[in-house]
PDB file of N, CA and C in Angstrom:
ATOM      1  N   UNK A   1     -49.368 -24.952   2.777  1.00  0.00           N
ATOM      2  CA  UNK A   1     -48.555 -26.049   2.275  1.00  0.00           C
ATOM      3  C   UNK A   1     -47.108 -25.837   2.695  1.00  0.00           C
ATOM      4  N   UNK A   2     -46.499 -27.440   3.242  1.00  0.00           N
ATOM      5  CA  UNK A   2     -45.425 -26.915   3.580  1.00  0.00           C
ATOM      6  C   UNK A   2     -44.058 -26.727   2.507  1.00  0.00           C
ATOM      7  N   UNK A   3     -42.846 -25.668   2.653  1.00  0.00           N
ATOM      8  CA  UNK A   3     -42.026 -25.149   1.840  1.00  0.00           C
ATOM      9  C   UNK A   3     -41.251 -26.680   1.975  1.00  0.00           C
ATOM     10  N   UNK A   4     -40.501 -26.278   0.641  1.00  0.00           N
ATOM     11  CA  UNK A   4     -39.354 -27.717   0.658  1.00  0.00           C
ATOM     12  C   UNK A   4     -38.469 -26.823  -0.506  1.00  0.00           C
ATOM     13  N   UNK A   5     -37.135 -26.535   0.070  1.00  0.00           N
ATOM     14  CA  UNK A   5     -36.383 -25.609  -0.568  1.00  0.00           C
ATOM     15  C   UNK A   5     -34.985 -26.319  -0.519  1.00  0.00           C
ATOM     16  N   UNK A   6     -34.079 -26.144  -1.912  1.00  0.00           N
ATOM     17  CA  UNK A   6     -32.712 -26.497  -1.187  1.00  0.00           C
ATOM     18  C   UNK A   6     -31.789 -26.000  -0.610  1.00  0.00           C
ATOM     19  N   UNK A   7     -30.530 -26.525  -0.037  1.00  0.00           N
ATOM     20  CA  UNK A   7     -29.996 -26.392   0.735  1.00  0.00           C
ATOM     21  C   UNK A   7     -29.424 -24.576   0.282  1.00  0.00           C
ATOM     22  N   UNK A   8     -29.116 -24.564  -0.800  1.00  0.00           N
ATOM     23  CA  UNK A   8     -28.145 -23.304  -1.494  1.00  0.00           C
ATOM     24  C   UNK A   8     -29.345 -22.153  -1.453  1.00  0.00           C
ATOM     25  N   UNK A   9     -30.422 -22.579  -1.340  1.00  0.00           N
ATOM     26  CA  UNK A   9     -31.245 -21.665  -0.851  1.00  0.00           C
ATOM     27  C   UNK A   9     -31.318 -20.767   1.103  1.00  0.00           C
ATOM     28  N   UNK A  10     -30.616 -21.250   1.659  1.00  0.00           N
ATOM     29  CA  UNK A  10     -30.177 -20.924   2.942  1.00  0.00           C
ATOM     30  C   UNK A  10     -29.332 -19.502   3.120  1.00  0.00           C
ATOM     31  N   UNK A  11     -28.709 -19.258   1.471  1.00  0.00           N
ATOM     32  CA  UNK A  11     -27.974 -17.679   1.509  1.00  0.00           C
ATOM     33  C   UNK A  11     -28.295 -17.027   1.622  1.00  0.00           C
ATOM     34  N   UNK A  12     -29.759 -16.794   0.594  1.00  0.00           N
ATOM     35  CA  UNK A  12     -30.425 -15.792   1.432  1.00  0.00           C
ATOM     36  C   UNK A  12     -31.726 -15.984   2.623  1.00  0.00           C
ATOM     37  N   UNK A  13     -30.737 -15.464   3.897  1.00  0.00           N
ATOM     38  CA  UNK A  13     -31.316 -15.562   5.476  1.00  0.00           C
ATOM     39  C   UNK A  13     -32.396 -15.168   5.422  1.00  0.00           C
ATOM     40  N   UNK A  14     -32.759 -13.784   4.885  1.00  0.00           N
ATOM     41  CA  UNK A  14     -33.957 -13.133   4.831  1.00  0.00           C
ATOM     42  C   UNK A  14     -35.020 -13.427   4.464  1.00  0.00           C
ATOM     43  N   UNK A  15     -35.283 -14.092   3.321  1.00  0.00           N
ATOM     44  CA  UNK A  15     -36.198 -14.971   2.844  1.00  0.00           C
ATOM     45  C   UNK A  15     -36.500 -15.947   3.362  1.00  0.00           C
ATOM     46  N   UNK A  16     -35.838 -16.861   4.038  1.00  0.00           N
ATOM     47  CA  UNK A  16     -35.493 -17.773   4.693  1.00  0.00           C
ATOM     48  C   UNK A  16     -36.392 -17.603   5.752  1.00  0.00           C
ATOM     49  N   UNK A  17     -36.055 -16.886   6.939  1.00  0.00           N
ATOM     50  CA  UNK A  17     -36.395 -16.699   7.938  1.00  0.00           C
ATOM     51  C   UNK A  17     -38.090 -15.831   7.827  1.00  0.00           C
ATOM     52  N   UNK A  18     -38.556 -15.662   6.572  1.00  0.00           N
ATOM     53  CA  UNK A  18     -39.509 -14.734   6.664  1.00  0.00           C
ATOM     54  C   UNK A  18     -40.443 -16.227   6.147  1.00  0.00           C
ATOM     55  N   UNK A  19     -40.244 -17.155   5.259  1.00  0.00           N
ATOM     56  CA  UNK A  19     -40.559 -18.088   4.891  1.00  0.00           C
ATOM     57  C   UNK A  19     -41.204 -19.200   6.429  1.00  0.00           C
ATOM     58  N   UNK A  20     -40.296 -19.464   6.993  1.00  0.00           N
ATOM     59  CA  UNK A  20     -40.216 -20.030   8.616  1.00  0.00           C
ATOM     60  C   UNK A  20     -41.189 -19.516   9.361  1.00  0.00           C
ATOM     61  N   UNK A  21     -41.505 -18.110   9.016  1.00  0.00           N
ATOM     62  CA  UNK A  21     -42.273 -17.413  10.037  1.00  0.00           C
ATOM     63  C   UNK A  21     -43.732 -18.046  10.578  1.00  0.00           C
ATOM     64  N   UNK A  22     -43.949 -18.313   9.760  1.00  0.00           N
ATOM     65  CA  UNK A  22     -45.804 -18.980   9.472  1.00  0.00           C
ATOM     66  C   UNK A  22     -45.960 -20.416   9.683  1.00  0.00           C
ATOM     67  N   UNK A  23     -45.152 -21.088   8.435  1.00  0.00           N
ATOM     68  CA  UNK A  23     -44.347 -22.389   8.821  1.00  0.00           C
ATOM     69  C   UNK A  23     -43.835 -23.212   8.917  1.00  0.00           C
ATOM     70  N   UNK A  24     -42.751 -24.350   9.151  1.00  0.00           N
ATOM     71  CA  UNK A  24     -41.904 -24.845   9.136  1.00  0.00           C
ATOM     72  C   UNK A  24     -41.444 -24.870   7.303  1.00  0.00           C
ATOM     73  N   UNK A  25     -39.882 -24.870   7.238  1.00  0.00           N
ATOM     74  CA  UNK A  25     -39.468 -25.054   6.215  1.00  0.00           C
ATOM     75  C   UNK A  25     -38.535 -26.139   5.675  1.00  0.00           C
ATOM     76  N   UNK A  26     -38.813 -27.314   5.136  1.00  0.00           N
ATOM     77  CA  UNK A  26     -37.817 -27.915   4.948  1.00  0.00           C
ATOM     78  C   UNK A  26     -36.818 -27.945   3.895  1.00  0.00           C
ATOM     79  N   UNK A  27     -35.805 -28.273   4.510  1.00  0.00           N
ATOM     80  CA  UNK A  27     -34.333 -28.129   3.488  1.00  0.00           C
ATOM     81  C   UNK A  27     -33.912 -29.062   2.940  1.00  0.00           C
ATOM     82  N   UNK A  28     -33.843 -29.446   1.861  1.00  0.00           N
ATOM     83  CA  UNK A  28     -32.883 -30.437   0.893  1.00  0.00           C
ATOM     84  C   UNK A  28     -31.702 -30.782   0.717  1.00  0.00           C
ATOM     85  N   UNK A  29     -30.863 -31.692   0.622  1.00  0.00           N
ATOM     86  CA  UNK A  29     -29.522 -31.517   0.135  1.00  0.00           C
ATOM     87  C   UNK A  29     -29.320 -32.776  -0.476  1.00  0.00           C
ATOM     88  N   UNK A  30     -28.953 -32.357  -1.927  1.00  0.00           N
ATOM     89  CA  UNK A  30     -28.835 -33.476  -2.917  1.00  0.00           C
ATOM     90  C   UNK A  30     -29.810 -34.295  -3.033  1.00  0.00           C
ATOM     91  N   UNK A  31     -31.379 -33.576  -3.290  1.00  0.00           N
ATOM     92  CA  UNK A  31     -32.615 -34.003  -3.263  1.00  0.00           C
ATOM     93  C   UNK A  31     -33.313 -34.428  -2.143  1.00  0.00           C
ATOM     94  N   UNK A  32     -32.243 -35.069  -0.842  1.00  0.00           N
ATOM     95  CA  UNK A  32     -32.955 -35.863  -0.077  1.00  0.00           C
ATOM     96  C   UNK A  32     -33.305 -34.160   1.415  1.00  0.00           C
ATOM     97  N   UNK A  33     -34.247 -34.930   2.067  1.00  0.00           N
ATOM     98  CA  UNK A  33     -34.755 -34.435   3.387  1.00  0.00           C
ATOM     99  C   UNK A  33     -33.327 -34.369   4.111  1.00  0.00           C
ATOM    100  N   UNK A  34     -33.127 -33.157   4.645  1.00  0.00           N
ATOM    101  CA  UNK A  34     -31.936 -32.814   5.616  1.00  0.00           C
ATOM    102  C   UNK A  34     -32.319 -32.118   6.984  1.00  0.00           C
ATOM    103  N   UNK A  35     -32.653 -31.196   6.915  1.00  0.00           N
ATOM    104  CA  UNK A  35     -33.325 -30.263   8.179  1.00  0.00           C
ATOM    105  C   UNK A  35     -34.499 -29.505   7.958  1.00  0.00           C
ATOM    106  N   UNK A  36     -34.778 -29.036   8.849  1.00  0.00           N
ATOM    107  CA  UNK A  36     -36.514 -28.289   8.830  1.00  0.00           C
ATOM    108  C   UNK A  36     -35.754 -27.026  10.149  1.00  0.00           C
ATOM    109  N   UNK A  37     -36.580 -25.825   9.514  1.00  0.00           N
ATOM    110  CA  UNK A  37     -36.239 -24.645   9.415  1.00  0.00           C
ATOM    111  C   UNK A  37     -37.807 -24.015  10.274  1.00  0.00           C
ATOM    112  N   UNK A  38     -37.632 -23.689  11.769  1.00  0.00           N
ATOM    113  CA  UNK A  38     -39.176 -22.943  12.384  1.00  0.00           C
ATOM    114  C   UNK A  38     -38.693 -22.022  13.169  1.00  0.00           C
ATOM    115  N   UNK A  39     -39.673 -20.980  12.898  1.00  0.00           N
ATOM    116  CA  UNK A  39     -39.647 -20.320  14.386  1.00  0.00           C
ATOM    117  C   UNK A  39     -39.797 -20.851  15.746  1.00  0.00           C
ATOM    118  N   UNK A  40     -39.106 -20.220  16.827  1.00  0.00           N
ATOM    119  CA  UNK A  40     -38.466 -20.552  18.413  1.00  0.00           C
ATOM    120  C   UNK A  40     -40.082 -21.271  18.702  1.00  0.00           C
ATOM    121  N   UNK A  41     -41.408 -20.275  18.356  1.00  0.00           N
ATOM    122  CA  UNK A  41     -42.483 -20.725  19.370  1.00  0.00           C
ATOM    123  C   UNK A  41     -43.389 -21.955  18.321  1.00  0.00           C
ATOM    124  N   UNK A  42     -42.898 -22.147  17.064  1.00  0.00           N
ATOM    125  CA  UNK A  42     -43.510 -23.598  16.612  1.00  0.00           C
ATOM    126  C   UNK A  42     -42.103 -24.567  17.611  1.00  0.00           C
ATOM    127  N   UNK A  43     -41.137 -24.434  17.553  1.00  0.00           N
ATOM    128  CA  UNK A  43     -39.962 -25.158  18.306  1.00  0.00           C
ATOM    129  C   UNK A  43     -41.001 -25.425  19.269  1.00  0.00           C
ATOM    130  N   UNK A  44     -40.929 -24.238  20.217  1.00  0.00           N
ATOM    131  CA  UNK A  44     -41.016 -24.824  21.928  1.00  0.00           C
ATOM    132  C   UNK A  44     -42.515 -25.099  22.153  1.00  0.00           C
ATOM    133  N   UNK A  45     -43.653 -25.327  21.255  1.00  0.00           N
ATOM    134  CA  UNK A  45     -44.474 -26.084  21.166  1.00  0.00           C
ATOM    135  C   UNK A  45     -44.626 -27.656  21.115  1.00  0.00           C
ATOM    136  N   UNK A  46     -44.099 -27.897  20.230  1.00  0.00           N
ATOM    137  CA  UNK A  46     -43.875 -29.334  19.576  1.00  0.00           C
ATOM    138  C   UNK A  46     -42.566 -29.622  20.949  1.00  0.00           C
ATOM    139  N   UNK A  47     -41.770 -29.260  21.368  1.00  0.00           N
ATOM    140  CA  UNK A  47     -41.177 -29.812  22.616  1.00  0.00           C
ATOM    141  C   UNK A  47     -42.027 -30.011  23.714  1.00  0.00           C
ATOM    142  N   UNK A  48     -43.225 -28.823  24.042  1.00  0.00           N
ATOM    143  CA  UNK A  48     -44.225 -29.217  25.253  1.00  0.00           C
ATOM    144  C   UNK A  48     -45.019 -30.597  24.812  1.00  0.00           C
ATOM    145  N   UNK A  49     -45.435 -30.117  23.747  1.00  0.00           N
ATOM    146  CA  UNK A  49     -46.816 -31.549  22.750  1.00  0.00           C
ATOM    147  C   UNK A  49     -45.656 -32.828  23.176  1.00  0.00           C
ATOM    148  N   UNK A  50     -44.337 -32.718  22.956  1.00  0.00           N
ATOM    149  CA  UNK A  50     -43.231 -34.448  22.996  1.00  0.00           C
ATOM    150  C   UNK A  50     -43.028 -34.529  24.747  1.00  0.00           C
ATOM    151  N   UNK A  51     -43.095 -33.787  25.431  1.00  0.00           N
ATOM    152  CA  UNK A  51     -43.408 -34.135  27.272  1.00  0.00           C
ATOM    153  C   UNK A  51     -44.455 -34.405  27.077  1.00  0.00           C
ATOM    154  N   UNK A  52     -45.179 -33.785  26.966  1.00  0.00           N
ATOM    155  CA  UNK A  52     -46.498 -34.086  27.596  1.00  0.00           C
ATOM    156  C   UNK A  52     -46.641 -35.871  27.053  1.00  0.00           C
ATOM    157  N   UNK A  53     -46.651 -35.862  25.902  1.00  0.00           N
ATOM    158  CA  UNK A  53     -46.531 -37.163  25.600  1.00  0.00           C
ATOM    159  C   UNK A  53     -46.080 -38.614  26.141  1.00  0.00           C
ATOM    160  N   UNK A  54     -44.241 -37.514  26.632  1.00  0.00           N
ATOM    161  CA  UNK A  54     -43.826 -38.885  27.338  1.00  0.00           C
ATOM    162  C   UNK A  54     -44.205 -38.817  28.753  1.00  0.00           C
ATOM    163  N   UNK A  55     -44.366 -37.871  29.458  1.00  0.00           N
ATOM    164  CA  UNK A  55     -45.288 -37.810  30.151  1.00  0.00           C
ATOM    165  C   UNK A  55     -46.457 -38.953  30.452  1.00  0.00           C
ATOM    166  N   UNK A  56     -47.614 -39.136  29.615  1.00  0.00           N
ATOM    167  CA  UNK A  56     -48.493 -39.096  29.502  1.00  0.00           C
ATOM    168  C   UNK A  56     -48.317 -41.072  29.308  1.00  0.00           C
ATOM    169  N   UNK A  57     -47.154 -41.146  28.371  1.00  0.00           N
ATOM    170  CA  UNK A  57     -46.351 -42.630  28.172  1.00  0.00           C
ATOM    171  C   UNK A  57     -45.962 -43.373  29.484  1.00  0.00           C
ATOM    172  N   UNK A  58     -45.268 -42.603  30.368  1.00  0.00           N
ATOM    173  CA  UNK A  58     -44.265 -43.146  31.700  1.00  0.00           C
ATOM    174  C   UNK A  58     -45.589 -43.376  32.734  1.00  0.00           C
ATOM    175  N   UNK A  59     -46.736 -42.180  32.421  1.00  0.00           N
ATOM    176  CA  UNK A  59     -48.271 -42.419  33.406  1.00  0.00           C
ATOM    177  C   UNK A  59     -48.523 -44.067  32.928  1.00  0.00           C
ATOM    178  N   UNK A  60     -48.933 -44.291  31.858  1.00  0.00           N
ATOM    179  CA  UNK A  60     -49.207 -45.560  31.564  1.00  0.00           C
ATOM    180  C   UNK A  60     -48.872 -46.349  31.963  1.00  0.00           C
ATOM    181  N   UNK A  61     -47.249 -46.682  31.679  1.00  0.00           N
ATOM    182  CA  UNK A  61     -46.555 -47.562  32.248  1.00  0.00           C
ATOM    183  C   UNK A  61     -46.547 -47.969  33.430  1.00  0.00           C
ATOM    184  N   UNK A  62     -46.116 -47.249  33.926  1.00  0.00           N
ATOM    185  CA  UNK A  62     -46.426 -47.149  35.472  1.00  0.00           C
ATOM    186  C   UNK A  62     -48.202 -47.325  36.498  1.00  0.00           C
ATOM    187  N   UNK A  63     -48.707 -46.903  35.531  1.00  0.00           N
ATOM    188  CA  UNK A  63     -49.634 -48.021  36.670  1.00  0.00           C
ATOM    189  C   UNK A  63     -49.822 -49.386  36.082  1.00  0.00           C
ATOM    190  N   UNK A  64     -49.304 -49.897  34.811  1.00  0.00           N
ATOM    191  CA  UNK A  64     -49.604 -51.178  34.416  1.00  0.00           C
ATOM    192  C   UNK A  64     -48.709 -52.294  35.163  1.00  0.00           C
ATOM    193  N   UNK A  65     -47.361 -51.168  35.547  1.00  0.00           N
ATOM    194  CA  UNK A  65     -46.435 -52.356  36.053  1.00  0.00           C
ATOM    195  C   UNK A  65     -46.321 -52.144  37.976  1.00  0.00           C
ATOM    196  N   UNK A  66     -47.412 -51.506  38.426  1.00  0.00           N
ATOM    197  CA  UNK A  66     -47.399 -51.595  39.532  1.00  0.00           C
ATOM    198  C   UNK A  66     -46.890 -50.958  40.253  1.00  0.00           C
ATOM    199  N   UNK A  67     -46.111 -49.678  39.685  1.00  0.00           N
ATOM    200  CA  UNK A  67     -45.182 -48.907  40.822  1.00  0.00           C
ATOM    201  C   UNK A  67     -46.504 -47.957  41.517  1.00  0.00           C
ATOM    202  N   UNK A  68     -47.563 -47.549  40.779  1.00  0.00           N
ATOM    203  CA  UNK A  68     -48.061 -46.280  41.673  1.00  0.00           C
ATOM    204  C   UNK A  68     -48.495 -46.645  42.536  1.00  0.00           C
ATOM    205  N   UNK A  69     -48.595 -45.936  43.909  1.00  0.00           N
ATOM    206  CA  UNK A  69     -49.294 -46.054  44.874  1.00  0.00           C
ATOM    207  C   UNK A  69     -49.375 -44.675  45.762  1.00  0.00           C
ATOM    208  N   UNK A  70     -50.667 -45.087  46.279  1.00  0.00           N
ATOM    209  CA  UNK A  70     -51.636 -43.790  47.116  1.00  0.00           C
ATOM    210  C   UNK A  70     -50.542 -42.838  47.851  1.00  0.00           C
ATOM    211  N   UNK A  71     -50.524 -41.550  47.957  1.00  0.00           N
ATOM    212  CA  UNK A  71     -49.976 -40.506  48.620  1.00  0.00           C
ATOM    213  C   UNK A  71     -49.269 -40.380  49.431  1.00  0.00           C
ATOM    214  N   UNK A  72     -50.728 -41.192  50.643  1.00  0.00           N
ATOM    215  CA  UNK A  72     -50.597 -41.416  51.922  1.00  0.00           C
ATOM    216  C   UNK A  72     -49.580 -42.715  51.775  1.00  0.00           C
ATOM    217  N   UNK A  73     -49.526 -43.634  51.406  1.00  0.00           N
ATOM    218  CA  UNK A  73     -49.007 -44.773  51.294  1.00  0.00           C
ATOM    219  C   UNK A  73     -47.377 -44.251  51.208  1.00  0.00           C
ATOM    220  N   UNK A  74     -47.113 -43.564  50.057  1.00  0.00           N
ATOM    221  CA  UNK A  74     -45.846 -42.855  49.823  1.00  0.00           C
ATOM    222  C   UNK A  74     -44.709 -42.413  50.978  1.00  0.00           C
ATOM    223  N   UNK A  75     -45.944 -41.200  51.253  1.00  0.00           N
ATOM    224  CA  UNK A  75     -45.482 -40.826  52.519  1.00  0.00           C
ATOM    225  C   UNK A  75     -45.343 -41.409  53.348  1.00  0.00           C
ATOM    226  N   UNK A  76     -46.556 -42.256  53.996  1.00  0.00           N
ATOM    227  CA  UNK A  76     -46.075 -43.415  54.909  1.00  0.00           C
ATOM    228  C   UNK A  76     -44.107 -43.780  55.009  1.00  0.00           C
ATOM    229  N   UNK A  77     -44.093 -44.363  53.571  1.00  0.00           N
ATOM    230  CA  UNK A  77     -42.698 -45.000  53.439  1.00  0.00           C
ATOM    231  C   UNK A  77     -41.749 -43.768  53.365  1.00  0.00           C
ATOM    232  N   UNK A  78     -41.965 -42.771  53.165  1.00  0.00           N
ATOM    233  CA  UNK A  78     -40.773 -42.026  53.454  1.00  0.00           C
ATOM    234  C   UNK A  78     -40.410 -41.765  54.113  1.00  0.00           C
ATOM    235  N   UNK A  79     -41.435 -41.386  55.368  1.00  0.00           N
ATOM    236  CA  UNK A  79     -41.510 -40.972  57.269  1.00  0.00           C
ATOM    237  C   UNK A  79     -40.514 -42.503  57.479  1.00  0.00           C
ATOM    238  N   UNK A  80     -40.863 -43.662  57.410  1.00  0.00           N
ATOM    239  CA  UNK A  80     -40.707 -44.643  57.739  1.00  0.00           C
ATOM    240  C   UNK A  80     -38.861 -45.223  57.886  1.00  0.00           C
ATOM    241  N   UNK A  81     -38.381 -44.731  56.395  1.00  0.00           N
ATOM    242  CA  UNK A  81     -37.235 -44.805  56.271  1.00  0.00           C
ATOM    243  C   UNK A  81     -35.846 -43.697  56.794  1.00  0.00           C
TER     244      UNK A  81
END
């Protein structure tokens, strides 16, 4: 379950950071949602999972609106120009 701690709880680091370890922690301030508190490799996960995504978004697009085309075709036009 995830932590939901407030903000004045941030003094002590140690707890803090040992809390984060496993996973994400979110922080309060003046009841409401403020920041969320993870370790580097939940971070640079959830950044690969949001490429890949848009990634995966711009693929879509792009063949619906007609830009892709074949390799050879590519190349063709690059030799060309």
């Amino acid at each position: 379950m995830a932590a939901i701690v407030p903000i004045t709880e941030m003094r002590n680091t140690a707890k803090m950071f040992e809390m984060s370890e496993k996973e994400p922690v979110y922080i309060t301030k003046n009841g409401y949602g403020s920041r969320v508190l993870m370790n580097i490799e939940t971070y640079n996960r959830i950044k690969e999972l949001m490429l890949d995504i848009e990634l995966e978004e711009a693929y879509k697009r792009s063949e619906t609106d007609g830009r892709n085309v074949e390799a050879h075709t590519f190349l063709k036009r690059l030799r060309d120009e």
